[in-house]
C-alpha atoms as a PDB file:
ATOM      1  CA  UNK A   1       5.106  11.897 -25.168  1.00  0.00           C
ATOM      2  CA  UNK A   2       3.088   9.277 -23.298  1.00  0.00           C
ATOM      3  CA  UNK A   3       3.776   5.663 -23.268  1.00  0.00           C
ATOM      4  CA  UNK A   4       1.646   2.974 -21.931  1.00  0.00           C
ATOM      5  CA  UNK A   5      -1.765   4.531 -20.005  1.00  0.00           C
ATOM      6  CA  UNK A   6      -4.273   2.663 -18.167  1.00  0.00           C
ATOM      7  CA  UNK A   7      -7.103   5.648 -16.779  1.00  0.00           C
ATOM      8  CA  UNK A   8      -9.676   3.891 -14.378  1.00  0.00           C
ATOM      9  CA  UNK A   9      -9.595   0.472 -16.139  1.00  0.00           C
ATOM     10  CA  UNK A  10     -12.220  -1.809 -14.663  1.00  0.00           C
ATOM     11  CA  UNK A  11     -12.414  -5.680 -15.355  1.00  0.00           C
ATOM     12  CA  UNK A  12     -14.621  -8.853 -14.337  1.00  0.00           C
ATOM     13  CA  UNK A  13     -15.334 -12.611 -15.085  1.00  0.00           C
ATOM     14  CA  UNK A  14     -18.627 -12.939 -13.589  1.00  0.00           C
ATOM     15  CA  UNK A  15     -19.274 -12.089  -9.951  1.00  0.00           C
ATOM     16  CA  UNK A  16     -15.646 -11.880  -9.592  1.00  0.00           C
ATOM     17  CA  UNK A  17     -13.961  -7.853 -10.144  1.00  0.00           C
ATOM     18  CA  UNK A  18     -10.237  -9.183 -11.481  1.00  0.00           C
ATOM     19  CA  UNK A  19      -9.387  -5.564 -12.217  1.00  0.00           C
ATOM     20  CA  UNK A  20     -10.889  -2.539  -9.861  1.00  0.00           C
ATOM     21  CA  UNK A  21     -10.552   1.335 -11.256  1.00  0.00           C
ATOM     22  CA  UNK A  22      -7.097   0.484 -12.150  1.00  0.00           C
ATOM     23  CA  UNK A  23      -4.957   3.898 -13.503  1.00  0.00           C
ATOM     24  CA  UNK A  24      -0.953   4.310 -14.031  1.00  0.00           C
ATOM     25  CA  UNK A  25       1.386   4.792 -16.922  1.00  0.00           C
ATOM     26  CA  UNK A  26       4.573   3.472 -18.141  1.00  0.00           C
ATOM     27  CA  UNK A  27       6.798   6.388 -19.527  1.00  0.00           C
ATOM     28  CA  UNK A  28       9.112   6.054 -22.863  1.00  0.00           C
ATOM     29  CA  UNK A  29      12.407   4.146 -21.764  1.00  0.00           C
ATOM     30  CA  UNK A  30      10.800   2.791 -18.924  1.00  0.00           C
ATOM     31  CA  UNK A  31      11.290  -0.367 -17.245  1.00  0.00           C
ATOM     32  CA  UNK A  32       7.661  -0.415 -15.257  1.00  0.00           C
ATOM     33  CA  UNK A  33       7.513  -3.376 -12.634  1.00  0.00           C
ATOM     34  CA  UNK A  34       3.692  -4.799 -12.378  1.00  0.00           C
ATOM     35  CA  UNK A  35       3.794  -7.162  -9.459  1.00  0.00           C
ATOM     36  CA  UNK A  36       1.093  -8.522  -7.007  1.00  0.00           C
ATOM     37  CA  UNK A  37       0.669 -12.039  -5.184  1.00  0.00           C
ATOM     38  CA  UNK A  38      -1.388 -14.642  -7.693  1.00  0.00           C
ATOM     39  CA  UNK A  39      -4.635 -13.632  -8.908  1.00  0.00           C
ATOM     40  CA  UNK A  40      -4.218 -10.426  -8.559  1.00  0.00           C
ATOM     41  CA  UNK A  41      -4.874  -9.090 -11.725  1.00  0.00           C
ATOM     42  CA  UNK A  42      -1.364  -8.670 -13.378  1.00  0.00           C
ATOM     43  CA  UNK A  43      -2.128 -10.739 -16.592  1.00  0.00           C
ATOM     44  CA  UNK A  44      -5.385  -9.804 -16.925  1.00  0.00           C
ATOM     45  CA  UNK A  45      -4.029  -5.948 -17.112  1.00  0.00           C
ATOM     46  CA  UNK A  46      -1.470  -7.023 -19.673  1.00  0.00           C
ATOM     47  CA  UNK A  47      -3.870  -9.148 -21.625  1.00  0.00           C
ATOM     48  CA  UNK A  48      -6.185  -5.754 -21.318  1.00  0.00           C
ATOM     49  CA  UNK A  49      -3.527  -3.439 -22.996  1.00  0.00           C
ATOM     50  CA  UNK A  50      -2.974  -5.923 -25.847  1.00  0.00           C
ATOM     51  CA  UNK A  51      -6.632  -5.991 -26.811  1.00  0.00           C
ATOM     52  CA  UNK A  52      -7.196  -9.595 -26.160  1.00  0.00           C
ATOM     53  CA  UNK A  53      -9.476  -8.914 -23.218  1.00  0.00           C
ATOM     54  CA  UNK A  54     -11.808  -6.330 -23.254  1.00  0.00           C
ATOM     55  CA  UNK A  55     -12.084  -3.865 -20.474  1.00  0.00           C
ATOM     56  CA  UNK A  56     -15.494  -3.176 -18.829  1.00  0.00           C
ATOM     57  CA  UNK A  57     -14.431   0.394 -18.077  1.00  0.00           C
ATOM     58  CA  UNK A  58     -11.727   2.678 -18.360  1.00  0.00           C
ATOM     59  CA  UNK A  59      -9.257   3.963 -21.405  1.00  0.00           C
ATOM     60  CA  UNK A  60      -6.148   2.665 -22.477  1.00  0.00           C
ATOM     61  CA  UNK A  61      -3.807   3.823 -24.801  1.00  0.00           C
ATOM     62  CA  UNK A  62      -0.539   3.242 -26.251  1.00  0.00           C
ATOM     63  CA  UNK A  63       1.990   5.728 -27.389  1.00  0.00           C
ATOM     64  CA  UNK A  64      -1.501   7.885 -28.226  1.00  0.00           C
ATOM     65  CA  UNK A  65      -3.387   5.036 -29.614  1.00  0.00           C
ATOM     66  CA  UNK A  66      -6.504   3.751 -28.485  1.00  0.00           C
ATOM     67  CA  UNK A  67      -6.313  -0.060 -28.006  1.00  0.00           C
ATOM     68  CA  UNK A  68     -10.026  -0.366 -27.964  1.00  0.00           C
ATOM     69  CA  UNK A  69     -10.679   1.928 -30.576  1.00  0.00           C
ATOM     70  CA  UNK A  70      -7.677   1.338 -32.920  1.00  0.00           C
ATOM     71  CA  UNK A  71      -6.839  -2.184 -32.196  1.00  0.00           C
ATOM     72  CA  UNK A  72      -4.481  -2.987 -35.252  1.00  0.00           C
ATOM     73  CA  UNK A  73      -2.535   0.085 -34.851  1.00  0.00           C
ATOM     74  CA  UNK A  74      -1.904  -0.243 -31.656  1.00  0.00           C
ATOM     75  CA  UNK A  75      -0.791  -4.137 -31.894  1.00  0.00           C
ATOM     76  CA  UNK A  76       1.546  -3.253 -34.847  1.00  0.00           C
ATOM     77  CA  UNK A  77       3.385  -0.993 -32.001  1.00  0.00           C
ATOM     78  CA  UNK A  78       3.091  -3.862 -28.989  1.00  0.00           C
ATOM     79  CA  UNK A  79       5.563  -6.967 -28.708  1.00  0.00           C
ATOM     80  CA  UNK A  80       3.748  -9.039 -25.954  1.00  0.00           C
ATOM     81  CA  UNK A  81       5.342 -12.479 -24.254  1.00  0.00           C
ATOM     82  CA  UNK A  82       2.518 -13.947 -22.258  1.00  0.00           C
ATOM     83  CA  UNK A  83       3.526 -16.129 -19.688  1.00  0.00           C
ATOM     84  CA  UNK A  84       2.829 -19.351 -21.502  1.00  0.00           C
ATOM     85  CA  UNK A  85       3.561 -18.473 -24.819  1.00  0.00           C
ATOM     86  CA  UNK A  86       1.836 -20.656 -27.103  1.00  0.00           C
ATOM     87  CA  UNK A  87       4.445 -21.750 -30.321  1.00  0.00           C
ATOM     88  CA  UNK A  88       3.643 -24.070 -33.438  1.00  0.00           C
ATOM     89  CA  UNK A  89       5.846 -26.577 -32.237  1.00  0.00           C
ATOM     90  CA  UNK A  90       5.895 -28.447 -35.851  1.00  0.00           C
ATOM     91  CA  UNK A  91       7.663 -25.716 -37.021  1.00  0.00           C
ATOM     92  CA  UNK A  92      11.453 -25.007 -36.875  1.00  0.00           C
ATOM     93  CA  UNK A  93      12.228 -21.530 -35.142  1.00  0.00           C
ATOM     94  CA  UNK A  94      12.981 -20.454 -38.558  1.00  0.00           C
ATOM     95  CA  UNK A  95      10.214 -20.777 -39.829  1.00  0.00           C
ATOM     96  CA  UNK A  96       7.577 -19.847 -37.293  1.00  0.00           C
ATOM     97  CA  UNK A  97       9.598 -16.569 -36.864  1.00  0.00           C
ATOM     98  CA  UNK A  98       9.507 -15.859 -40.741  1.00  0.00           C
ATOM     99  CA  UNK A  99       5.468 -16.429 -40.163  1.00  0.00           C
ATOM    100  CA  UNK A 100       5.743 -13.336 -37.364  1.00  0.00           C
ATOM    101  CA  UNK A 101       7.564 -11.383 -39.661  1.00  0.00           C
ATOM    102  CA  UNK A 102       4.852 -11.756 -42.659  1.00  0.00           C
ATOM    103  CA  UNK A 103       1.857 -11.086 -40.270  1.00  0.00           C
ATOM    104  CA  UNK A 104       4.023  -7.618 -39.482  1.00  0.00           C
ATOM    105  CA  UNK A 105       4.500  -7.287 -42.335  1.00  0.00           C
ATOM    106  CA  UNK A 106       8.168  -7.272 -42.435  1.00  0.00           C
ATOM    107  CA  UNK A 107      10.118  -7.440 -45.560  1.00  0.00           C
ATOM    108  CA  UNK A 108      12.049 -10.793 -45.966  1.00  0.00           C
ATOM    109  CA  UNK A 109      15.177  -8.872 -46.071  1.00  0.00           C
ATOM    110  CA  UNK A 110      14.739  -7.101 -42.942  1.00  0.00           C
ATOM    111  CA  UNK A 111      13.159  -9.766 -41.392  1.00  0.00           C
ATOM    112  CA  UNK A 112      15.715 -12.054 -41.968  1.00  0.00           C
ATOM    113  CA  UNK A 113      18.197  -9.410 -40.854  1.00  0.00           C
ATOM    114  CA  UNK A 114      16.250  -9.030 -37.379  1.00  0.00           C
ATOM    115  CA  UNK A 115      15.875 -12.757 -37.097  1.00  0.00           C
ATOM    116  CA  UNK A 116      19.579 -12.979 -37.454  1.00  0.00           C
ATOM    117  CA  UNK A 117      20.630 -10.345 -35.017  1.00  0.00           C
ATOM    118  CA  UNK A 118      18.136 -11.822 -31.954  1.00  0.00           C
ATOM    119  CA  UNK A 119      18.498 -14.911 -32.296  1.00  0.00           C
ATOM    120  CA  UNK A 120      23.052 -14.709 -32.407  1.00  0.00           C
ATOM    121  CA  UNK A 121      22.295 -12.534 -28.964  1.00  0.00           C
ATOM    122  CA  UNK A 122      20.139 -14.424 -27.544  1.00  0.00           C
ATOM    123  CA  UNK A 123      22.493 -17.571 -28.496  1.00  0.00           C
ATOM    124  CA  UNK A 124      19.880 -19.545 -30.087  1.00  0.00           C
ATOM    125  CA  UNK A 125      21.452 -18.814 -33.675  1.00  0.00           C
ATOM    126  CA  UNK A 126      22.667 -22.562 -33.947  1.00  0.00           C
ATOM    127  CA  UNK A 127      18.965 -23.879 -32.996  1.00  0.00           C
ATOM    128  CA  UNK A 128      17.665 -22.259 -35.967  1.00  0.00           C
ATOM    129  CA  UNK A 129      16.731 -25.371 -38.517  1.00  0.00           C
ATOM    130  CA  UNK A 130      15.283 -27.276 -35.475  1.00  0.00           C
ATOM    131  CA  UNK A 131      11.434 -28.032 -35.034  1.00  0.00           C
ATOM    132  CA  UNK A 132      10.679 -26.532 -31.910  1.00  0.00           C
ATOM    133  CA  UNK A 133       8.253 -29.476 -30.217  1.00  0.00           C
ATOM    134  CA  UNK A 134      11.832 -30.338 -28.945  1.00  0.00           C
ATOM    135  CA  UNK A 135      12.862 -27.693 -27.224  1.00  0.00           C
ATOM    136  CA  UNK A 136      13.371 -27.278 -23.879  1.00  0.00           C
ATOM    137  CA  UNK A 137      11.181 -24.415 -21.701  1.00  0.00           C
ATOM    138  CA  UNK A 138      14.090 -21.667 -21.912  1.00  0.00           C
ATOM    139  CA  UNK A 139      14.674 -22.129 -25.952  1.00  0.00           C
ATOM    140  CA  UNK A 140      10.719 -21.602 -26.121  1.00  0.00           C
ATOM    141  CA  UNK A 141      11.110 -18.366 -23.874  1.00  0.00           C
ATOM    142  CA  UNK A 142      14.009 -16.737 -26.171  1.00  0.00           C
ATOM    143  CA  UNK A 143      11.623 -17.885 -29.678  1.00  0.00           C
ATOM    144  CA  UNK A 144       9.085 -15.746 -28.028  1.00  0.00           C
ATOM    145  CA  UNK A 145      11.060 -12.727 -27.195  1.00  0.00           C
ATOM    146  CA  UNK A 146      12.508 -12.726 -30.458  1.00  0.00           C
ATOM    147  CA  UNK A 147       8.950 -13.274 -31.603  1.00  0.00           C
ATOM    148  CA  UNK A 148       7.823 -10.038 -29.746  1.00  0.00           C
ATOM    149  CA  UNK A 149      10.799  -7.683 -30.426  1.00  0.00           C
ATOM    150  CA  UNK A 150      10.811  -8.350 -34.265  1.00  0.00           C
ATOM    151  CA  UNK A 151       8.573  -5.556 -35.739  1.00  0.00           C
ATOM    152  CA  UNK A 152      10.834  -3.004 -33.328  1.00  0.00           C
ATOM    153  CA  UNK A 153       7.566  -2.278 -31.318  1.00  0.00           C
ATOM    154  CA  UNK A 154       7.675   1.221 -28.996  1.00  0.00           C
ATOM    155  CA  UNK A 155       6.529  -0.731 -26.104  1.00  0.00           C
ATOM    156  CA  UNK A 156       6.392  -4.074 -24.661  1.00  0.00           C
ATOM    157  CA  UNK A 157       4.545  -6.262 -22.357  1.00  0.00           C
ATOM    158  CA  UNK A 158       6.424  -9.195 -20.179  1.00  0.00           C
ATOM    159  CA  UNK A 159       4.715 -11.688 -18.441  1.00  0.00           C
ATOM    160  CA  UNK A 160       7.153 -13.931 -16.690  1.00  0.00           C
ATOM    161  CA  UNK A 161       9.433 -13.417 -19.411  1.00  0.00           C
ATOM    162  CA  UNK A 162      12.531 -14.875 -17.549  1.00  0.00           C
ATOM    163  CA  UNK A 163      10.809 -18.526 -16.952  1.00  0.00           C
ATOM    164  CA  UNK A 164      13.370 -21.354 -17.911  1.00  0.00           C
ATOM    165  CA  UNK A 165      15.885 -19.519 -18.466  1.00  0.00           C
ATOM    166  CA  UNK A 166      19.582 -20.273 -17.240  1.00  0.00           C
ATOM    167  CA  UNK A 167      21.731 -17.247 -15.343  1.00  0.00           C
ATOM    168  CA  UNK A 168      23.338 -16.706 -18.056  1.00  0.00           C
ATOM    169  CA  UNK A 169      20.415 -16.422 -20.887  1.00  0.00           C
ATOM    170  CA  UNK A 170      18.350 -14.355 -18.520  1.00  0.00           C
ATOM    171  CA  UNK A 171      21.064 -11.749 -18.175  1.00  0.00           C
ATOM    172  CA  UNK A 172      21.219 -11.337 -21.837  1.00  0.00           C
ATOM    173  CA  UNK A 173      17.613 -10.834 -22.003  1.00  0.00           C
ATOM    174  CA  UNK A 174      17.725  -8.511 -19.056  1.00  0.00           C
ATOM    175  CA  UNK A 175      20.732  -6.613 -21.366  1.00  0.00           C
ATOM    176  CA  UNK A 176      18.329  -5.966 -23.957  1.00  0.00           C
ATOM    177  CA  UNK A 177      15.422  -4.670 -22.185  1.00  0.00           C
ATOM    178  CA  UNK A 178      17.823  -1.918 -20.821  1.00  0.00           C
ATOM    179  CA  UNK A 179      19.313  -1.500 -24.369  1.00  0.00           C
ATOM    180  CA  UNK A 180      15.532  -0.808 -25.831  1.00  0.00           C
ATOM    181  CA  UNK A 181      14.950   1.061 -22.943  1.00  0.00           C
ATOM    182  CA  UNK A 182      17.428   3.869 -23.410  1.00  0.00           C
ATOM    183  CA  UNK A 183      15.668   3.759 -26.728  1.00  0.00           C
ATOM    184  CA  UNK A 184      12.883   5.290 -26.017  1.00  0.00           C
ATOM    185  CA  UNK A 185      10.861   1.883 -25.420  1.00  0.00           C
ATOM    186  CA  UNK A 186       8.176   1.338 -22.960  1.00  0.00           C
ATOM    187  CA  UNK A 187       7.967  -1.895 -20.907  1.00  0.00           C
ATOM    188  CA  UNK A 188       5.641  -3.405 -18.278  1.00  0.00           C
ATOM    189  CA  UNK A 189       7.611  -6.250 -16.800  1.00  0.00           C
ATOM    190  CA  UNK A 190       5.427  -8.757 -14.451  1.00  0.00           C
ATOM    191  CA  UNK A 191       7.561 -11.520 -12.131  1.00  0.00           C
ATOM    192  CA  UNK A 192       7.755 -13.494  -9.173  1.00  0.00           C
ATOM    193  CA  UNK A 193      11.146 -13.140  -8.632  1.00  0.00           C
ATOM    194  CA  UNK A 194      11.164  -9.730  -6.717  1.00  0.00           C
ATOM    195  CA  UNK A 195      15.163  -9.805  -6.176  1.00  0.00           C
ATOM    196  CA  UNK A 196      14.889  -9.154 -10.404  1.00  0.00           C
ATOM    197  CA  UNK A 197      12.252  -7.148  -9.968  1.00  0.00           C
ATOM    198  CA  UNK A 198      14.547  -4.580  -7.986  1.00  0.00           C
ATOM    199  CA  UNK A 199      17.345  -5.037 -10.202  1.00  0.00           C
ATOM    200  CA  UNK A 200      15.953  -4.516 -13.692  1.00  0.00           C
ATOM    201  CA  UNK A 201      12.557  -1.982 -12.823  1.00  0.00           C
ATOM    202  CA  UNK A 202      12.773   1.715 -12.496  1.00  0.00           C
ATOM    203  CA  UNK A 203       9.434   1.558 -10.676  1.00  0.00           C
ATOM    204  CA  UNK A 204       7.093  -0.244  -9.312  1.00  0.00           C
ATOM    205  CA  UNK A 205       3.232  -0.818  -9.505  1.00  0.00           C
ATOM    206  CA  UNK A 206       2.310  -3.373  -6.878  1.00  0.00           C
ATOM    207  CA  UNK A 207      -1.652  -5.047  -7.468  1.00  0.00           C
ATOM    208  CA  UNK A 208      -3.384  -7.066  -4.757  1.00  0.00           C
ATOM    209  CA  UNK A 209      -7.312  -8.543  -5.401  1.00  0.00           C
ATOM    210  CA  UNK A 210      -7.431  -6.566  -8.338  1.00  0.00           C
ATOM    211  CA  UNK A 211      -6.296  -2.839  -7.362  1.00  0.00           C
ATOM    212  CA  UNK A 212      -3.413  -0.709  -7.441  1.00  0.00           C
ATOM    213  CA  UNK A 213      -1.761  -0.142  -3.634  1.00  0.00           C
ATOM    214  CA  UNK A 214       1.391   1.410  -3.796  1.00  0.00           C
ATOM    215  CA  UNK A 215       3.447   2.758  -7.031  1.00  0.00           C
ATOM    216  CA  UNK A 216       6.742   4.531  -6.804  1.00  0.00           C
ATOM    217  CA  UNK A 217      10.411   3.200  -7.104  1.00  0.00           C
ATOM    218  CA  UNK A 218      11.797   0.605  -4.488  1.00  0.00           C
ATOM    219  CA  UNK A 219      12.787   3.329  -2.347  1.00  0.00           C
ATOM    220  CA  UNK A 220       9.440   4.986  -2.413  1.00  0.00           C
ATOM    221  CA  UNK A 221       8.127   1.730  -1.591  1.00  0.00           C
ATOM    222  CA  UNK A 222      10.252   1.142   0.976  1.00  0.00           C
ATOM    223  CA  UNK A 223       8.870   4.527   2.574  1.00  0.00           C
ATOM    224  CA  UNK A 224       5.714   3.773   2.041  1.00  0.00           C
ATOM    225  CA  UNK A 225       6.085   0.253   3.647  1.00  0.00           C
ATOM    226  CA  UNK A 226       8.077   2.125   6.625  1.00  0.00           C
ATOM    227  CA  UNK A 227      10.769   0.112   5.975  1.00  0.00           C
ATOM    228  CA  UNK A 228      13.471   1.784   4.881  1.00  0.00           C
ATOM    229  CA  UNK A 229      17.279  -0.005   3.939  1.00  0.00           C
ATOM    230  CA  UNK A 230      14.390  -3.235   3.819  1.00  0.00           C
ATOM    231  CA  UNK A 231      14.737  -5.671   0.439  1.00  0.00           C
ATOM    232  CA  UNK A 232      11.844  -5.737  -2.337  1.00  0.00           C
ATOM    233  CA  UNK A 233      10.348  -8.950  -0.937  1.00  0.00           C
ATOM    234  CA  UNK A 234       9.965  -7.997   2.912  1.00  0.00           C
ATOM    235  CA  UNK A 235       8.759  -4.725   1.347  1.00  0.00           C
ATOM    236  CA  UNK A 236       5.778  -6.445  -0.895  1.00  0.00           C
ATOM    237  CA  UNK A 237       5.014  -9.047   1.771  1.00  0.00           C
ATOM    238  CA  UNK A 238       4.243  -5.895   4.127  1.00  0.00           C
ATOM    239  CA  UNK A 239       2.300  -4.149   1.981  1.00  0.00           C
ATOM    240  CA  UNK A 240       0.304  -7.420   0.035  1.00  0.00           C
END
């Protein structure tokens, strides 16, 4: 069964190509690194597979769905953290959550239930009741991963999901993502940090100006790079 597949997506904002003939996949229970140096068309292609920008060219399809063609069906089966997540910050985390859950459609029961369960794992159970314009950047990141994971989507799409977090919180989110990975959920997972990158991806698609140039696992890339035994980072930097 496919997962996540991009075939010759194309992209631009005027003059400027942000995404050029762009193909790969993401299989089910994959953890699929998308990393490039800034501006090079990583959000764009994640904003692309949720629908909210339009490709130019190219097909893209989720888990068999079209997202152009079938755009509701295929966001009911998407959780998406962008990398500024916008919240209602007038809200308590309660309650902006239980406004997710309705717009999924999710019985109050089960949403409730879901809420529950993230939110204890993610150790923001306490924080709860609290309006959210005062929390800090981290307690905004864990809102919107639970946010994203409550309708149990098939895949997911990360965009600097790990900003603000602590050591601690980031390895319980990074505990999770291999948990819904083994089952059966697809991921594209986009960060800076490369040293996570290596860690927590089973491979790699590397973007620079707006096209694909290398894909594999680290030690494919490392092969490619002709630097074997090298780190992730001296890797990218020689091939970016």
């Amino acid at each position: 069964m496919e997962g996540i597949t991009l075939e010759s997506v194309k992209k631009s904002f005027g003059d400027k190509v942000a995404v050029k003939d762009l193909t790969f996949s993401v299989a089910p229970g994959e953890i699929h690194g998308l990393l490039g140096p800034n501006g090079s068309g990583k959000s764009t292609t994640m904003k692309m597979v949720m629908g909210i920008l339009k490709p130019e060219a190219g097909r893209i399809s989720v888990f068999g769905v079209d997202v152009l063609k079938q755009p509701v069906e295929a966001k009911r089966i998407v959780g998406y953290v962008p990398e500024f997540p916008y919240l209602y910050e007038y809200l308590t985390a309660s309650e902006y959550l239980d406004f997710v859950g309705t717009a999924y459609h999710i019985d109050l029961k089960s949403r409730r239930e879901r809420v529950d369960e993230l939110l204890e794992a993610l150790q923001m159970h306490e924080h709860v009741n609290e309006v959210m314009s005062g929390f800090s950047q981290g307690m905004r990141q864990k809102i919107a991963f639970t946010a994203a994971l409550l309708h149990r989507p098939k895949a997911l799409i990360l965009d600097e999901v790990l900003n603000g977090l602590d050591p601690r919180s980031a390895r319980i989110v990074k505990d999770i993502l291999q948990r819904l990975a083994g089952q059966g959920v697809a991921i594209i997972f986009s960060t800076h940090v490369l040293e996570i990158a290596e860690v927590v991806c089973g491979r790699i698609t590397i973007l620079n100006e707006g096209s694909l140039i290398a894909e594999g696992t680290v030690k494919e890339l490392r092969s490619k790079a002709g630097m074997p035994g090298s780190t992730l980072e001296d890797t990218f930097l020689r091939l970016t």
